[in-house]
Protein backbone atom coordinates (compact mmCIF):
# COMPACT_ATOMS: atom_id res chain seq x y z
CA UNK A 1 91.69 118.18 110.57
CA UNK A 2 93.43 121.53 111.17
CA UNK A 3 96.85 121.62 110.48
CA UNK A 4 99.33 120.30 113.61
CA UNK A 5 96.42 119.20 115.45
CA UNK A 6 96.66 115.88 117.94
CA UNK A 7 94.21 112.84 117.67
CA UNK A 8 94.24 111.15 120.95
CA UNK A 9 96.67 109.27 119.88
CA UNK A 10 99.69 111.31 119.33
CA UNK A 11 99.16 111.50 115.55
CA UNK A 12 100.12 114.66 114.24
CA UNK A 13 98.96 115.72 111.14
CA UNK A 14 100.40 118.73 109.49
CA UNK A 15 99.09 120.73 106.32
CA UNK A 16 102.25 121.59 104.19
CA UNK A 17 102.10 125.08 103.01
CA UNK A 18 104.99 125.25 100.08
CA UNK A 19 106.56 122.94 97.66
CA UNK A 20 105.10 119.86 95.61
CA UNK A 21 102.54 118.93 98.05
CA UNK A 22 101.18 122.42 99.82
CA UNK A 23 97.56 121.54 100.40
CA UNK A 24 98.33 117.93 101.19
CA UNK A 25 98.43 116.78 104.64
CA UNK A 26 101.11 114.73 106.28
CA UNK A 27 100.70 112.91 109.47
CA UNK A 28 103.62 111.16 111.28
CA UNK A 29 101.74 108.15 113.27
CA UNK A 30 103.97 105.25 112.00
CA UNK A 31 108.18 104.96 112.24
CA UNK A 32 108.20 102.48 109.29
CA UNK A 33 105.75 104.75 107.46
CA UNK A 34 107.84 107.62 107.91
CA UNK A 35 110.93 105.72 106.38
CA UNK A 36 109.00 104.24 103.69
CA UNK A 37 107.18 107.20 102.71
CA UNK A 38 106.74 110.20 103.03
CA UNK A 39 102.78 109.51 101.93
CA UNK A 40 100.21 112.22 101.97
CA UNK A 41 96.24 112.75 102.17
CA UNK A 42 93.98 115.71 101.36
CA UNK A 43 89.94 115.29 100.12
CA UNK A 44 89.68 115.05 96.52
CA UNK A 45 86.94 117.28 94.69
CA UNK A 46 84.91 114.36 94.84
CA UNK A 47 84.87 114.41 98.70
CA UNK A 48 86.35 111.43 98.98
CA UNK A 49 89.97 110.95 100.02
CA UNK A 50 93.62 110.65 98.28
CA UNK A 51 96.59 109.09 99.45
CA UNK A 52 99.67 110.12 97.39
CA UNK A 53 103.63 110.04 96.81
CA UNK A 54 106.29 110.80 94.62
CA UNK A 55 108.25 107.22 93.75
CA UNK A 56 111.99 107.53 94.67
CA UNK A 57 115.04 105.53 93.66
CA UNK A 58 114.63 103.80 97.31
CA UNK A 59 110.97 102.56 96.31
CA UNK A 60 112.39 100.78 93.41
CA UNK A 61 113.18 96.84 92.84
CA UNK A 62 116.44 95.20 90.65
CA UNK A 63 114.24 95.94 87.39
CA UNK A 64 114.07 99.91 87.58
CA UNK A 65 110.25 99.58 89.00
CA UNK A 66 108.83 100.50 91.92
CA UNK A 67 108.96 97.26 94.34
CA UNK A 68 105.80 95.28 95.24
CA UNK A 69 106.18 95.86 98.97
CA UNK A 70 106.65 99.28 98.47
CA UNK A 71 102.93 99.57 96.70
CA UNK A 72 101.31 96.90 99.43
CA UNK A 73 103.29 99.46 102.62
CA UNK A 74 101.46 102.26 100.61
CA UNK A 75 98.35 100.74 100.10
CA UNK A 76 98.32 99.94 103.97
CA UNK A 77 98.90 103.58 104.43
CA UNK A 78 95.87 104.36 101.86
CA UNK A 79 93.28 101.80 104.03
CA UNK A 80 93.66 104.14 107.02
CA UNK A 81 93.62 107.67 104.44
CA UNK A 82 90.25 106.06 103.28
CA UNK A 83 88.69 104.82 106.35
CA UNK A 84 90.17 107.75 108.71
CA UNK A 85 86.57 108.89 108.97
CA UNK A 86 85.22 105.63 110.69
CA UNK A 87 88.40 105.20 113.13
CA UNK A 88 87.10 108.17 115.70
CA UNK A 89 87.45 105.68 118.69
CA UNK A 90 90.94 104.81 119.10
CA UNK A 91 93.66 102.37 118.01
CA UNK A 92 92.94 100.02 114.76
CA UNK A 93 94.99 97.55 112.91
CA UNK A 94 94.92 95.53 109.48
CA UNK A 95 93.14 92.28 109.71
CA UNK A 96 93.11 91.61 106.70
CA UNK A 97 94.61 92.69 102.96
CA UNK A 98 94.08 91.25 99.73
CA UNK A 99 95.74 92.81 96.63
CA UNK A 100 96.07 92.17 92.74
CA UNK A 101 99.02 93.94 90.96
CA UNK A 102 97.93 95.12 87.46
CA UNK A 103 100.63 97.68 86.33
CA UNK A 104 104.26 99.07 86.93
CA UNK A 105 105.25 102.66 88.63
CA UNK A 106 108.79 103.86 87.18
CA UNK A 107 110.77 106.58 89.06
CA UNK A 108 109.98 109.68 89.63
CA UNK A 109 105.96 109.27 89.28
CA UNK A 110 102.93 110.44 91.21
CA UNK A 111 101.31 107.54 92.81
CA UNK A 112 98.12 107.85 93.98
CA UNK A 113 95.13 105.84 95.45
CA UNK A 114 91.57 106.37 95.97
CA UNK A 115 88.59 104.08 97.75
CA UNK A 116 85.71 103.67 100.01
CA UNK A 117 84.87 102.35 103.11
CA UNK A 118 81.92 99.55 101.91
CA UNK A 119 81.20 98.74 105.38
CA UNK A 120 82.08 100.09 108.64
CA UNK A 121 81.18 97.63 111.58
CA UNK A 122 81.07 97.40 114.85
CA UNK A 123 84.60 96.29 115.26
CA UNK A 124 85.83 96.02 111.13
CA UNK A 125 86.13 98.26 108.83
CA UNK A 126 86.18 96.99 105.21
CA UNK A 127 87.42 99.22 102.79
CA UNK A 128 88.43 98.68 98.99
CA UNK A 129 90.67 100.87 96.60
CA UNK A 130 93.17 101.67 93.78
CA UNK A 131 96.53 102.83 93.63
CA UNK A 132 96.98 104.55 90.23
CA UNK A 133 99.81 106.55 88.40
CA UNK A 134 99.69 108.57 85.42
CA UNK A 135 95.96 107.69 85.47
CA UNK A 136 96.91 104.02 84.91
CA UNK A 137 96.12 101.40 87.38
CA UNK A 138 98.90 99.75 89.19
CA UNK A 139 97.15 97.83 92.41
CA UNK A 140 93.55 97.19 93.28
CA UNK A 141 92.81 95.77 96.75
CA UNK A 142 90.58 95.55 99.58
CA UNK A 143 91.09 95.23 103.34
CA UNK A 144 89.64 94.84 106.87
CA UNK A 145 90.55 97.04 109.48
CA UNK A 146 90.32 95.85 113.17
CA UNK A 147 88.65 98.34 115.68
CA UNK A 148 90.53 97.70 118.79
CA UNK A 149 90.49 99.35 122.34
CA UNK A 150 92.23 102.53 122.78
CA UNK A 151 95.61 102.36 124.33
CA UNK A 152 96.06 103.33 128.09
C-alpha cells in the first residue's frame, strides 16, 4: 500500500521516510495500539511480512522484562500484519489466540515477528507465527481471525 493511502476503513497507513524505521510502514487503525505501540510492517525479502518494535521502559514488567501482555497486544497486532492480505472485505476481529512464551525481551531490543496465513476461509482466517528478538524466540502462537461485515 502506498504511503498515506485509506482502506475503506479509515486506516491510514504511512511509509516513514527517516529515522530507525524509514522503509517500515505504520498504520494508525487501533487507539490502544497506538498507545501500546508504536508497531510497524514492511515485506521481508522473503515476501512474506514483518511486524516490528523497539521495547521501551513502558513495555516492561516488575522484573526489568518486557511484560507478557505487552508481547500477546503485539502479537495481536502481528495476526492482522500477517493476514492483511486476506482481510480485503472489511472489518475482522480475533476469535481466537493461543500462545506459548519461550524467551524474555530486555529493554531497548528489536522485536520482531513473522508468520503465515495456513488457511484463509470463508469467514476465518487462521494464521500462525513467531515473535523473535535478537534472532531468539520469545512467543510462538497461532490465531483465528473472524471475517465480519463491513461497518455502515
Amino acid at each position: 500500500m502506498d504511503g498515506g493511502e485509506e482502506q475503506a476503513t479509515g486506516w491510514v497507513h504511512k511509509v516513514v521516510e527517516s529515522g530507525e524505521w524509514a522503509g517500515w510502514t505504520f498504520y494508525s487503525a487501533d487507539p490502544f495500539e497506538d498507545h501500546a505501540g508504536p508497531y510497524y510492517y514492511r515485506i521481508g525479502e522473503d515476501g512474506r511480512p514483518v511486524a516490528a518494535f523497539r521495547a521501551e521502559h513502558k513495555h516492561m514488567n516488575g522484573g526489568g522484562f518486557m511484560h507478557g501482555g505487552a508481547i500477546m497486544t503485539f502479537a495481536d497486532y502481528a495476526i492482522f500484519v500477517i493476514a492483511r492480505e486476506a482481510l480485503t472485505d472489511g472489518h475482522s476481529v480475533t476469535a481466537s489466540f493461543n500462545g506459548d512464551f519461550v524467551g524474555s525481551v530486555p529493554p531497548g531490543a528489536l522485536v520482531e515477528c513473522t508468520g503465515e496465513v495456513v488457511k484463509n476461509a470463508r469467514s476465518m482466517v487462521f494464521v500462525r507465527g513467531l515473535i523473535t528478538t535478537g534472532g531468539e524466540p520469545v512467543m510462538n502462537f497461532s490465531a483465528i481471525i473472524k471475517k465480519t461485515r463491513p461497518r455502515t
